[in-house]
PDB file of N, CA and C in Angstrom:
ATOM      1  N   UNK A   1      89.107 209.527 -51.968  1.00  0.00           N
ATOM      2  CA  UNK A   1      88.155 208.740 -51.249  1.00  0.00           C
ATOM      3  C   UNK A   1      87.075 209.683 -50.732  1.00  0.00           C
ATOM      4  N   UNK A   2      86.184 209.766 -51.426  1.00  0.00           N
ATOM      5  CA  UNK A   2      84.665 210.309 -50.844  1.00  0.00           C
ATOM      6  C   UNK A   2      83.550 209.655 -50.236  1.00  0.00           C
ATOM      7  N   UNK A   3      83.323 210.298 -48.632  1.00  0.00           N
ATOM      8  CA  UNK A   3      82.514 209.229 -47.990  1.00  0.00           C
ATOM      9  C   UNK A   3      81.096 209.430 -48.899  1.00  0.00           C
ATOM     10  N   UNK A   4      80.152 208.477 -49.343  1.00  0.00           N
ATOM     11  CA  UNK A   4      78.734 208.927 -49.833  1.00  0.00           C
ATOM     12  C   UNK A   4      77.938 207.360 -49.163  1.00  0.00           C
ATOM     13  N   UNK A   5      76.265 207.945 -49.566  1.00  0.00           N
ATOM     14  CA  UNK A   5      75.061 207.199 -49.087  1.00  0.00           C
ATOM     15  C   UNK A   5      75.457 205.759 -48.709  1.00  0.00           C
ATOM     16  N   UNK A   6      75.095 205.285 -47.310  1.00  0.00           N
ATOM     17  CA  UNK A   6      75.233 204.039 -47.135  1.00  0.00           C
ATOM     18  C   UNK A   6      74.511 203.239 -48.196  1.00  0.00           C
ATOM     19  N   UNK A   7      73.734 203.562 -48.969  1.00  0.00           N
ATOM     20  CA  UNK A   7      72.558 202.537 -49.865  1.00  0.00           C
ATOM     21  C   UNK A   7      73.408 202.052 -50.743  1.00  0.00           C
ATOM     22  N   UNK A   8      74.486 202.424 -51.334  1.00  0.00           N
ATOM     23  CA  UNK A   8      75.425 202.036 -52.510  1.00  0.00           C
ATOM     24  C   UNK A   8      76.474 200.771 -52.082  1.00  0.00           C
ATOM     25  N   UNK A   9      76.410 200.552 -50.834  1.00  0.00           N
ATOM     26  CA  UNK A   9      77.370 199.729 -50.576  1.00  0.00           C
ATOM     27  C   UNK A   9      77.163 198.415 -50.261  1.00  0.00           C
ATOM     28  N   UNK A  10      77.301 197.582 -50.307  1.00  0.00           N
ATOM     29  CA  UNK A  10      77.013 196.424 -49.881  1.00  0.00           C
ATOM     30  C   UNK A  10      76.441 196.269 -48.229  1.00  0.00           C
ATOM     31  N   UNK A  11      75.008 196.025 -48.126  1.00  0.00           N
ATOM     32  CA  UNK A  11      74.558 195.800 -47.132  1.00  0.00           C
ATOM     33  C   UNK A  11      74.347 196.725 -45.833  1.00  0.00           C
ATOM     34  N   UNK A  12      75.023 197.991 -46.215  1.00  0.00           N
ATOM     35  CA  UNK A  12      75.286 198.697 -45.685  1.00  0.00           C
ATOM     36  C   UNK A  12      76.521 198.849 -44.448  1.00  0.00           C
ATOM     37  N   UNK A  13      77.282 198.222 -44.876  1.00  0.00           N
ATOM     38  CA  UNK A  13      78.632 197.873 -44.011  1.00  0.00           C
ATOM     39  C   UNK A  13      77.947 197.577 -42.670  1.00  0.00           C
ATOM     40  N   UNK A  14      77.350 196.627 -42.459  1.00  0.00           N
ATOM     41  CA  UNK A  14      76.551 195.876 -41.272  1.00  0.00           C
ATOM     42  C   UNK A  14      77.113 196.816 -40.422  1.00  0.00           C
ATOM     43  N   UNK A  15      76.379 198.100 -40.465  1.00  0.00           N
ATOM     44  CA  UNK A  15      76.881 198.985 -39.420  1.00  0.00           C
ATOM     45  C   UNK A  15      78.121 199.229 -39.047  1.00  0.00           C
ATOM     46  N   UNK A  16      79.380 198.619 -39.384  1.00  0.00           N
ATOM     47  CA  UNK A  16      80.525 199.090 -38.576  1.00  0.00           C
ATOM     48  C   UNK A  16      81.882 198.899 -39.602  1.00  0.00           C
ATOM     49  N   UNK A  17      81.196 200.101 -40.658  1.00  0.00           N
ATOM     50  CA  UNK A  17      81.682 200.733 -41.382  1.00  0.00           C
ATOM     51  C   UNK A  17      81.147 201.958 -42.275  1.00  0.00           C
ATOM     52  N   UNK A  18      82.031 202.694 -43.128  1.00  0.00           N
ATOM     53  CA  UNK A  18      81.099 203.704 -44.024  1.00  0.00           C
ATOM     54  C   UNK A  18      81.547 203.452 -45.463  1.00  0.00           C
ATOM     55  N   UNK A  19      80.812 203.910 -46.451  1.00  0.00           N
ATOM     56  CA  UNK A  19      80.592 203.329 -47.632  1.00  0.00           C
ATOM     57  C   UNK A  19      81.653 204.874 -48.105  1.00  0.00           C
ATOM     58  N   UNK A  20      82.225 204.084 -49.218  1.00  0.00           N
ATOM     59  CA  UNK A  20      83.069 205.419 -49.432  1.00  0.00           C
ATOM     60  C   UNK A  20      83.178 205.017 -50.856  1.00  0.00           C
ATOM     61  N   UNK A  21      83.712 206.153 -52.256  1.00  0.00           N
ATOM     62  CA  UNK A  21      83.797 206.050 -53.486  1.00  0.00           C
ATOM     63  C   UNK A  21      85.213 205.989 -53.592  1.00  0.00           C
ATOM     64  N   UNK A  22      85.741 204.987 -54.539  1.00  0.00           N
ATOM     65  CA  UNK A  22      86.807 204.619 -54.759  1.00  0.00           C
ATOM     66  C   UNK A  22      87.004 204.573 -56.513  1.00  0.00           C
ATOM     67  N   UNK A  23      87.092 205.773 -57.103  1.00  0.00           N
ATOM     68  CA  UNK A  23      86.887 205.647 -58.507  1.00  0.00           C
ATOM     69  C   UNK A  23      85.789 205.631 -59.036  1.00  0.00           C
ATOM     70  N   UNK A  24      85.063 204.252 -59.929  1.00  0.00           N
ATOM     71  CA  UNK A  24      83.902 203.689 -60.082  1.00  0.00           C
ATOM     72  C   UNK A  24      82.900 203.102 -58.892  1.00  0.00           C
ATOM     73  N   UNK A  25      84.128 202.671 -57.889  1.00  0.00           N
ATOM     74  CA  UNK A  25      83.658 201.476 -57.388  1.00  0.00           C
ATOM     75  C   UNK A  25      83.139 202.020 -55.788  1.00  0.00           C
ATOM     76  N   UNK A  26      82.531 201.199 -55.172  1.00  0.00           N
ATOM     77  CA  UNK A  26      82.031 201.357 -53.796  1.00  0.00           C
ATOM     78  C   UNK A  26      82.510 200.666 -52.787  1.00  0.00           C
ATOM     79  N   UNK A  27      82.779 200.949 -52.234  1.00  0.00           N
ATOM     80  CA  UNK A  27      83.956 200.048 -51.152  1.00  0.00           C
ATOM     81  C   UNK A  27      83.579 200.647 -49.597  1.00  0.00           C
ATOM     82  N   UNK A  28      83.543 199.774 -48.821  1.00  0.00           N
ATOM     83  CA  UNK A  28      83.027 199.876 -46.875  1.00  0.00           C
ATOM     84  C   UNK A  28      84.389 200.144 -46.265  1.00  0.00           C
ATOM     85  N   UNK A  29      84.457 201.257 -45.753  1.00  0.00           N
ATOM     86  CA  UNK A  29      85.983 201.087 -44.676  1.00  0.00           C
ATOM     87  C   UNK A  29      85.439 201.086 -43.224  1.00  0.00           C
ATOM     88  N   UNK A  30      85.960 200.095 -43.104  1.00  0.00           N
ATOM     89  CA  UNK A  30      85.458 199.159 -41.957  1.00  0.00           C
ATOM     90  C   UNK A  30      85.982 199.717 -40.141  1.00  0.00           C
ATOM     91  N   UNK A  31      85.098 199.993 -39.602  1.00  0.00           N
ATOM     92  CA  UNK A  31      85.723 200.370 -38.329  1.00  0.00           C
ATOM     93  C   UNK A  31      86.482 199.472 -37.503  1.00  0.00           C
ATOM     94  N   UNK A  32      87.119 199.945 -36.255  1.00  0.00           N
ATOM     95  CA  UNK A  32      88.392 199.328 -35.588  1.00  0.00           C
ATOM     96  C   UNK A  32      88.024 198.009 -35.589  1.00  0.00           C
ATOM     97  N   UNK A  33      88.319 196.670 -35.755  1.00  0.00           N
ATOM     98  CA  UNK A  33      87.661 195.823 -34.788  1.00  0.00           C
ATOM     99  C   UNK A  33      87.120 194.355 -36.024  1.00  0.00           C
ATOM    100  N   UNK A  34      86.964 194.989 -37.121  1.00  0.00           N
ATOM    101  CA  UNK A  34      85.768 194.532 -38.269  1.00  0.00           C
ATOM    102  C   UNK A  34      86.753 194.357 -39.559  1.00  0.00           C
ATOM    103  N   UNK A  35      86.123 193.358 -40.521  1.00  0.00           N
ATOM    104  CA  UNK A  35      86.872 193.562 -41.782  1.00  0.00           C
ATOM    105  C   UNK A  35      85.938 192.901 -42.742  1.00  0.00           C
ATOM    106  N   UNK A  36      86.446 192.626 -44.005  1.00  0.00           N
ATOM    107  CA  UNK A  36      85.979 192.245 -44.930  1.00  0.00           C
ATOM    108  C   UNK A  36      85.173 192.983 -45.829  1.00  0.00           C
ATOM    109  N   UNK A  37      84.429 192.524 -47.129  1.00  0.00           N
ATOM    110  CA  UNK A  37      83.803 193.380 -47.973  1.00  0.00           C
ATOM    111  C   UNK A  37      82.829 194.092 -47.722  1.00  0.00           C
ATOM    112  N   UNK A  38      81.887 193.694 -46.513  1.00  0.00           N
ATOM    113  CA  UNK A  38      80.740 194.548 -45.995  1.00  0.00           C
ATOM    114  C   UNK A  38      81.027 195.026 -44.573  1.00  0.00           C
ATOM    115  N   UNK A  39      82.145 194.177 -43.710  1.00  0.00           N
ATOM    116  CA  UNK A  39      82.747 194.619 -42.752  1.00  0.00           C
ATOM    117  C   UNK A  39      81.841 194.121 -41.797  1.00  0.00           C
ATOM    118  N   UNK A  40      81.046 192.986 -42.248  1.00  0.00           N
ATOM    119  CA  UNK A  40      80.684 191.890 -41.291  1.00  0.00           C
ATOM    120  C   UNK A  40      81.612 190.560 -40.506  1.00  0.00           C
ATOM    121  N   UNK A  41      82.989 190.707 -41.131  1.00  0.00           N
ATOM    122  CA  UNK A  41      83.597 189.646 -39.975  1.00  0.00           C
ATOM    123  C   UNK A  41      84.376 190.619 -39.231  1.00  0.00           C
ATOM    124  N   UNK A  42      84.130 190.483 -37.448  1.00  0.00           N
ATOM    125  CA  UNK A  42      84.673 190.750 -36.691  1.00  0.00           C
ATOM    126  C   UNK A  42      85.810 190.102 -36.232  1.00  0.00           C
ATOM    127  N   UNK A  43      87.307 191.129 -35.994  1.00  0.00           N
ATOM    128  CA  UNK A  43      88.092 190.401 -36.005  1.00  0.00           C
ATOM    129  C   UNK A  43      88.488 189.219 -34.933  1.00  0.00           C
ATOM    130  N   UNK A  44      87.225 189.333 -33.768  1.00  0.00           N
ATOM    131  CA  UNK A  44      88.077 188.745 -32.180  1.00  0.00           C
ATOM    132  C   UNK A  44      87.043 187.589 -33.422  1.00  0.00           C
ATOM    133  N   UNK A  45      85.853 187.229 -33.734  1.00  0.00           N
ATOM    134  CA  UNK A  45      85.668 186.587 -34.365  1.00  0.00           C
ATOM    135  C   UNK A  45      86.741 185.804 -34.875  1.00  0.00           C
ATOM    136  N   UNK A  46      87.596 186.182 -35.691  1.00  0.00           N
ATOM    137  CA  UNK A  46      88.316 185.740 -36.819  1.00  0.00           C
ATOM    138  C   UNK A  46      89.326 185.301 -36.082  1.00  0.00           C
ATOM    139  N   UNK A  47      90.139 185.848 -35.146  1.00  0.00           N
ATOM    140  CA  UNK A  47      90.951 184.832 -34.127  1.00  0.00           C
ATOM    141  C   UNK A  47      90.680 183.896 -33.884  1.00  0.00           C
ATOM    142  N   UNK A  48      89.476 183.413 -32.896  1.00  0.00           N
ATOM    143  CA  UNK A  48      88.766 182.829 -32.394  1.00  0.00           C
ATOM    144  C   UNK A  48      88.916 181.403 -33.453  1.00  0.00           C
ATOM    145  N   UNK A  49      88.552 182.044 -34.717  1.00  0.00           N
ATOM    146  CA  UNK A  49      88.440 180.709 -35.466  1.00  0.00           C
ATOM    147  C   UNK A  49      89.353 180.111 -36.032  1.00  0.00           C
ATOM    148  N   UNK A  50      90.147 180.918 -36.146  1.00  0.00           N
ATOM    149  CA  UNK A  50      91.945 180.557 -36.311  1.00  0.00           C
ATOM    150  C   UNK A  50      92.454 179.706 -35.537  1.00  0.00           C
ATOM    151  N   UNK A  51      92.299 180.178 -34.218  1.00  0.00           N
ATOM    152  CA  UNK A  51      92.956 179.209 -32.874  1.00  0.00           C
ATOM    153  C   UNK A  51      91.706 178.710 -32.315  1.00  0.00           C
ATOM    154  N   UNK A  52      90.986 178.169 -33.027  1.00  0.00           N
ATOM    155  CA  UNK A  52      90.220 176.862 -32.925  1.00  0.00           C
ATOM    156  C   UNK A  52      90.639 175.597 -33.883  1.00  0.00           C
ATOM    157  N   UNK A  53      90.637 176.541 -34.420  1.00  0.00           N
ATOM    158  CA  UNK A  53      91.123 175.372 -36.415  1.00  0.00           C
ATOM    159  C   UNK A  53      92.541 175.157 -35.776  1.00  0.00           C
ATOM    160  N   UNK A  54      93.672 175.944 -35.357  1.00  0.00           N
ATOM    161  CA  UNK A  54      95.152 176.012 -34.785  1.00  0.00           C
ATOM    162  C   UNK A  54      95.348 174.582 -33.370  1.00  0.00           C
ATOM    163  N   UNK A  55      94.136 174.426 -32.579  1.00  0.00           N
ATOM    164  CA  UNK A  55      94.247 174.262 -31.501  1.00  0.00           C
ATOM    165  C   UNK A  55      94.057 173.073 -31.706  1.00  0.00           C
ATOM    166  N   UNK A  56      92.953 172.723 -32.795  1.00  0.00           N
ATOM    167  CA  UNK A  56      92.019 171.637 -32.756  1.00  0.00           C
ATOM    168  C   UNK A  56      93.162 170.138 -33.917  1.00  0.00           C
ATOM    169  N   UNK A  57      93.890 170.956 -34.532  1.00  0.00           N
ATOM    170  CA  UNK A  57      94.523 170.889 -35.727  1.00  0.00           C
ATOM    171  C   UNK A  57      96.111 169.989 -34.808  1.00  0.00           C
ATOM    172  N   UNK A  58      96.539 170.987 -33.722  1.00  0.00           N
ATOM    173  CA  UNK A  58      97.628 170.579 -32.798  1.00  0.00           C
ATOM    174  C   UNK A  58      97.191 168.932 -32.143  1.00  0.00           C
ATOM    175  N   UNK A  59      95.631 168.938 -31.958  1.00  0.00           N
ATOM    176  CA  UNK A  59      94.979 167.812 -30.523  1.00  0.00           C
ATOM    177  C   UNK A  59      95.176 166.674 -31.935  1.00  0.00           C
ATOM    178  N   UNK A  60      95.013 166.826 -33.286  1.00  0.00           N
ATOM    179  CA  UNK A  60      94.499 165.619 -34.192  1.00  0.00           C
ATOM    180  C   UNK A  60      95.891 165.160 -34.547  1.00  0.00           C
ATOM    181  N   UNK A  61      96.314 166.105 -34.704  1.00  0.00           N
ATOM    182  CA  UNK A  61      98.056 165.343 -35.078  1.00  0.00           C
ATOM    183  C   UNK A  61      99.197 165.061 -33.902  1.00  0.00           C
ATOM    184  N   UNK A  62      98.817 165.552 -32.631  1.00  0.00           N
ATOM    185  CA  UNK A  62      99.512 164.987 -31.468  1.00  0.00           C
ATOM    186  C   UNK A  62      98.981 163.556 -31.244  1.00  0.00           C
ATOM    187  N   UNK A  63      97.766 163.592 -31.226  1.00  0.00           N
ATOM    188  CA  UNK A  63      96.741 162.026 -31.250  1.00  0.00           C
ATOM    189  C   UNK A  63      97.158 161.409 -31.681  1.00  0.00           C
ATOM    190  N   UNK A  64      97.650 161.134 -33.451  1.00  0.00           N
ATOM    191  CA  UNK A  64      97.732 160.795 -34.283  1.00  0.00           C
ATOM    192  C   UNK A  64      99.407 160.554 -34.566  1.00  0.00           C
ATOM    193  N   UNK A  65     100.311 161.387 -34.112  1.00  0.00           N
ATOM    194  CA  UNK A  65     101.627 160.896 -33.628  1.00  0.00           C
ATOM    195  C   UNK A  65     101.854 159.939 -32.456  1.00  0.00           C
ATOM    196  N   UNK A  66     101.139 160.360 -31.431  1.00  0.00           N
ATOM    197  CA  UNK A  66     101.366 159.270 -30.109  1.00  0.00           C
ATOM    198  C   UNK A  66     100.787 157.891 -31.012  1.00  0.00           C
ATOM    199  N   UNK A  67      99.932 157.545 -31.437  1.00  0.00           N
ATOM    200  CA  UNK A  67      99.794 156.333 -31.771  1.00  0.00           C
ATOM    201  C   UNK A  67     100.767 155.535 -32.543  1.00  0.00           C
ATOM    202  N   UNK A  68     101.410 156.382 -33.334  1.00  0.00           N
ATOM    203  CA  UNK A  68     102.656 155.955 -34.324  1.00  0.00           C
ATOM    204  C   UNK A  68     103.434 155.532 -33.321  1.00  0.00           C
ATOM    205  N   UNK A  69     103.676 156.836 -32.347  1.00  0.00           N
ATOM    206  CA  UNK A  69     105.111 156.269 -31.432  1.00  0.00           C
ATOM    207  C   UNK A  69     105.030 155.009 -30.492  1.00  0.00           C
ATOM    208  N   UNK A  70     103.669 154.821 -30.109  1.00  0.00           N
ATOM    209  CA  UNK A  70     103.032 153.398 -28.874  1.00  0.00           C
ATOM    210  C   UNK A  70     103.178 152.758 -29.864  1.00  0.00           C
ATOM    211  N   UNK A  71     102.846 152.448 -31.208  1.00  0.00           N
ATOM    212  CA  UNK A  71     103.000 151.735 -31.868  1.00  0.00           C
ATOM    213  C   UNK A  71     104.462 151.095 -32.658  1.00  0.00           C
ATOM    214  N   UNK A  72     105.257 152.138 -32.610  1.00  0.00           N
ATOM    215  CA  UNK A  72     106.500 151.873 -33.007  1.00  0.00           C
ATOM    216  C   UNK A  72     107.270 151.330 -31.884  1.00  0.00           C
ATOM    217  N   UNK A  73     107.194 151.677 -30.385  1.00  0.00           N
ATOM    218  CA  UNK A  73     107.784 151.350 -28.997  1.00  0.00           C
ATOM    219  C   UNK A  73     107.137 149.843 -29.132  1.00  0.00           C
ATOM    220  N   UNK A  74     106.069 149.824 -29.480  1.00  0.00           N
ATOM    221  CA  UNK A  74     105.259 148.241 -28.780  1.00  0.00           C
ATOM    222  C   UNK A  74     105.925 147.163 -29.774  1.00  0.00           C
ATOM    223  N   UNK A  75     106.180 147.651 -31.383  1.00  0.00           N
ATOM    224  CA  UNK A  75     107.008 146.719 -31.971  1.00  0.00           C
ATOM    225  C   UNK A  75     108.529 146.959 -31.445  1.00  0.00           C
ATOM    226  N   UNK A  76     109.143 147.562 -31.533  1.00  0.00           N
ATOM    227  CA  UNK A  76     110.511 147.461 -31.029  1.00  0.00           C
ATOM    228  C   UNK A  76     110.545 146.895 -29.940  1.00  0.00           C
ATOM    229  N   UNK A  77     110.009 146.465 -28.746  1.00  0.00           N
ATOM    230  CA  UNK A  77     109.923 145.964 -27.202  1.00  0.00           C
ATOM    231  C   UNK A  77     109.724 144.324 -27.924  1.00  0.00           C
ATOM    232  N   UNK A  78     108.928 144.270 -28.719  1.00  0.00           N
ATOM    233  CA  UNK A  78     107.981 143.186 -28.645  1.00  0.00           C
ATOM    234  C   UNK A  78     109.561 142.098 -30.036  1.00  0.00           C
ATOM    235  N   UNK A  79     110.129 142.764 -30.561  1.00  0.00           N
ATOM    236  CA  UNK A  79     111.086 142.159 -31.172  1.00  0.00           C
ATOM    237  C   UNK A  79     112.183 142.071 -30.160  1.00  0.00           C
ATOM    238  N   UNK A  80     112.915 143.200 -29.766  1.00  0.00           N
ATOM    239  CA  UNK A  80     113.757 142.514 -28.513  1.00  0.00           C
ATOM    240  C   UNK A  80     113.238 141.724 -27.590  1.00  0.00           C
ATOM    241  N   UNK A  81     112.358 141.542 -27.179  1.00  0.00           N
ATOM    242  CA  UNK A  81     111.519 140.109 -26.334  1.00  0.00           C
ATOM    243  C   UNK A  81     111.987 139.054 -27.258  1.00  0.00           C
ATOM    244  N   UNK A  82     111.546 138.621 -28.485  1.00  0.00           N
ATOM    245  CA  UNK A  82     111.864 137.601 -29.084  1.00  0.00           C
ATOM    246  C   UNK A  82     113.145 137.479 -29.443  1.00  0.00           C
ATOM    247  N   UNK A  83     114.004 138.007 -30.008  1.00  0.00           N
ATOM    248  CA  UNK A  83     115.662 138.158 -29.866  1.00  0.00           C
ATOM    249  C   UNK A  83     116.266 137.723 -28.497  1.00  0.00           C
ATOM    250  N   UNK A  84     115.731 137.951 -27.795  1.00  0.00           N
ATOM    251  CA  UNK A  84     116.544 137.921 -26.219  1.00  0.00           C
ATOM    252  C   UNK A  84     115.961 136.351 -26.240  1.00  0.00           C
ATOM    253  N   UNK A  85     114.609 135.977 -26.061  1.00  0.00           N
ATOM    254  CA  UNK A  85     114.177 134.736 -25.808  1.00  0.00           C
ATOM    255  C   UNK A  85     114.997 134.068 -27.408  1.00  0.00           C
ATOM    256  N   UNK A  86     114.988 133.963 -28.249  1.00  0.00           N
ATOM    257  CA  UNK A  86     115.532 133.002 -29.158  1.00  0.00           C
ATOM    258  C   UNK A  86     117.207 132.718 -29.169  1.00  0.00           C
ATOM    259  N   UNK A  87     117.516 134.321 -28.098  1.00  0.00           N
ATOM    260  CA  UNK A  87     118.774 133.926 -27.569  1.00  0.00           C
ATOM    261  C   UNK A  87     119.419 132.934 -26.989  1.00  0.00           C
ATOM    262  N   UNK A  88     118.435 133.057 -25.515  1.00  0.00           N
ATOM    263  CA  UNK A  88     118.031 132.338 -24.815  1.00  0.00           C
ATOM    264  C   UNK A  88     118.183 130.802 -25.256  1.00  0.00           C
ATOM    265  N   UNK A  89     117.281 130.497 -26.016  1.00  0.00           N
ATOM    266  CA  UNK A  89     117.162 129.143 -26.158  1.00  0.00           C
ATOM    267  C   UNK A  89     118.223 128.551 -26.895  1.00  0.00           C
ATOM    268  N   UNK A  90     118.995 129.582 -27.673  1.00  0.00           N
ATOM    269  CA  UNK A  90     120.307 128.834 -28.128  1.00  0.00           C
ATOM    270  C   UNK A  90     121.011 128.562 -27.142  1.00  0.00           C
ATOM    271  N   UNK A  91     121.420 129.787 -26.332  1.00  0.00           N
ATOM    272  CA  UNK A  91     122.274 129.015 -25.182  1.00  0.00           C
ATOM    273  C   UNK A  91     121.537 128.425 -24.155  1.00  0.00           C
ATOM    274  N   UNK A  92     120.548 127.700 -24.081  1.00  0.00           N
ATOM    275  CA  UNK A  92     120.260 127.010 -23.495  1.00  0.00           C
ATOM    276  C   UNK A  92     120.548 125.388 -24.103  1.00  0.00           C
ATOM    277  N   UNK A  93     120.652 125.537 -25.295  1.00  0.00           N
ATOM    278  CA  UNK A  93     120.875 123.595 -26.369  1.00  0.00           C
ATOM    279  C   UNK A  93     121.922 123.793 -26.279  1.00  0.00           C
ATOM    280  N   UNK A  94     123.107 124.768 -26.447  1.00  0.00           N
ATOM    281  CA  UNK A  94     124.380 125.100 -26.801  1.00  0.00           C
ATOM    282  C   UNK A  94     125.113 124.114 -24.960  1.00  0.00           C
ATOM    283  N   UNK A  95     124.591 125.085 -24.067  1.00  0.00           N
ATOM    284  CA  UNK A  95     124.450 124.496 -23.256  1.00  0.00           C
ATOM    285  C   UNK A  95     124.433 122.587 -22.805  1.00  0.00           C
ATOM    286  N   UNK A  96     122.839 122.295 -22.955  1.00  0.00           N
ATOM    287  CA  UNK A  96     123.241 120.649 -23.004  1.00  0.00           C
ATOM    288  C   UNK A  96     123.317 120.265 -23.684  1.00  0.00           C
ATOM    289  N   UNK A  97     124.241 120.995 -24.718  1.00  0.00           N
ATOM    290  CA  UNK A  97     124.635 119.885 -25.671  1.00  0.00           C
ATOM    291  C   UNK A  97     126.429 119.286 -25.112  1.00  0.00           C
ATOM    292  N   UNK A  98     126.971 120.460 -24.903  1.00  0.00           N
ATOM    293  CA  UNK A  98     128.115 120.432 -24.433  1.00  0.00           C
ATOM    294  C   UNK A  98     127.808 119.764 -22.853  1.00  0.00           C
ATOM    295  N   UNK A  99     127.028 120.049 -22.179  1.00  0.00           N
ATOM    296  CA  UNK A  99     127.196 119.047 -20.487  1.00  0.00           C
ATOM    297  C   UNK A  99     126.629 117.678 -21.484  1.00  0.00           C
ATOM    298  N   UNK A 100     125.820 117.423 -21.901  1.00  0.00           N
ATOM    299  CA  UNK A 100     125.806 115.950 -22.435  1.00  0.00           C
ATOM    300  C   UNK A 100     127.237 115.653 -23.496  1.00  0.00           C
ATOM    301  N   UNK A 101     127.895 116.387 -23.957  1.00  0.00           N
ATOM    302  CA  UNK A 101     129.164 115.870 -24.638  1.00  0.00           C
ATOM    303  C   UNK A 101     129.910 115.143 -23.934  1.00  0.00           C
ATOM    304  N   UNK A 102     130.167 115.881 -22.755  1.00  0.00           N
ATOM    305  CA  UNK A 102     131.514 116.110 -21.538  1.00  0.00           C
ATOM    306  C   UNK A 102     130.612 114.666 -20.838  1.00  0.00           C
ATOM    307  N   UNK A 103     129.559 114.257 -21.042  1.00  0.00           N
ATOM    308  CA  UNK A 103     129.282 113.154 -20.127  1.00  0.00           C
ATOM    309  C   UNK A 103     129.045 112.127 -20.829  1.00  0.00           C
ATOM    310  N   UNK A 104     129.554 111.832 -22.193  1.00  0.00           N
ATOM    311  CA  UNK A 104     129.084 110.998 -23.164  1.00  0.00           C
ATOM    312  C   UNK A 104     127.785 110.460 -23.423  1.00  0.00           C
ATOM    313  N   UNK A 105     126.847 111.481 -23.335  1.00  0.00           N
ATOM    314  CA  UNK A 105     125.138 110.763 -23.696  1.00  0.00           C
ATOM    315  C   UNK A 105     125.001 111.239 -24.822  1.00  0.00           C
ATOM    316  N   UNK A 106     123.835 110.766 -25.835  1.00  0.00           N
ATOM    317  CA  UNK A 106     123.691 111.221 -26.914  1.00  0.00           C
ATOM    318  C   UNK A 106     122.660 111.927 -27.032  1.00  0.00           C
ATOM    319  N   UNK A 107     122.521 113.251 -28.038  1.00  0.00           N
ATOM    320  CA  UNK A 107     121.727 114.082 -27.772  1.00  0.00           C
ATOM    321  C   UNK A 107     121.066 114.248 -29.019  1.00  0.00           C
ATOM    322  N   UNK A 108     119.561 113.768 -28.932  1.00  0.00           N
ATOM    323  CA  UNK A 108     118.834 114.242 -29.715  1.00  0.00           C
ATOM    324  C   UNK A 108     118.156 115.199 -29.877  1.00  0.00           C
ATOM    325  N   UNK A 109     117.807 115.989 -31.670  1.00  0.00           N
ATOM    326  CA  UNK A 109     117.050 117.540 -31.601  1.00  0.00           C
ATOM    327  C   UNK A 109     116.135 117.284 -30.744  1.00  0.00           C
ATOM    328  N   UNK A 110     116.006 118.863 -30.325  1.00  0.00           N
ATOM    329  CA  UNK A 110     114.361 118.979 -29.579  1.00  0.00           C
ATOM    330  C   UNK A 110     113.914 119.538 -31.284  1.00  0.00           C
ATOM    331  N   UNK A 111     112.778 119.554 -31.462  1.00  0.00           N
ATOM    332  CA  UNK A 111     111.890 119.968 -32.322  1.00  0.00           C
ATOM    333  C   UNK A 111     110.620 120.398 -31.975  1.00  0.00           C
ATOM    334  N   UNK A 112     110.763 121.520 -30.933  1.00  0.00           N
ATOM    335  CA  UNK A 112     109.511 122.087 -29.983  1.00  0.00           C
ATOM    336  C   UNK A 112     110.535 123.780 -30.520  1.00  0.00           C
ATOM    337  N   UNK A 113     109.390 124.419 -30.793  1.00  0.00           N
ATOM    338  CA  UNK A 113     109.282 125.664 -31.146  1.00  0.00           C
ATOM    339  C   UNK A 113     109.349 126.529 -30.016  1.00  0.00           C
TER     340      UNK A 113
END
């Protein structure tokens, strides 16, 4: 690895790197902090955008689960409501049907929903 002329390298390693010979080829070794081919992405940069994309990525699919689950709770509530009430109304005919048995009246369907 021979350091030579910044002019050979790409862009000149946006300053915060040095251009060095690698065989044929020209290649930037990038100081503390910096990376990539010209050693223009900085790394607090490159965090930064990681745990934005990481953070932002957590808020869309927590969002996006709670609605499943309000939505799955609101049908499950909303069927035991009707189970319990259609319960209900059986033993409620079951009911006078048997006190009208025991008193000999005759009992016609209701046909109300």
């Amino acid at each position: 690895m021979t350091r030579v002329s910044s002019y050979l390298c790409p862009s000149s390693c946006h300053f915060h790197g040095i251009c060095v010979q690698m065989g044929d080829l020209f290649r930037c070794a990038c100081t503390s902090g910096f990376s990539g081919f010209s050693c223009a992405t900085s790394s607090e940069s490159l965090v930064s955008e990681v745990s934005a994309d990481v953070d932002m990525g957590s808020v869309a699919s927590e969002g996006f689960s709670a609605i499943w689950v309000f939505l799955a709770i609101f049908f499950f509530c909303t069927t035991i409501f009707f189970c319990c009430y259609y319960v209900w109304r059986l033993y409620l005919e079951r009911r006078r049907r048997s006190t009208s048995t025991q008193t000999g009246q005759t009992v016609l369907p209701d046909f109300i929903c």
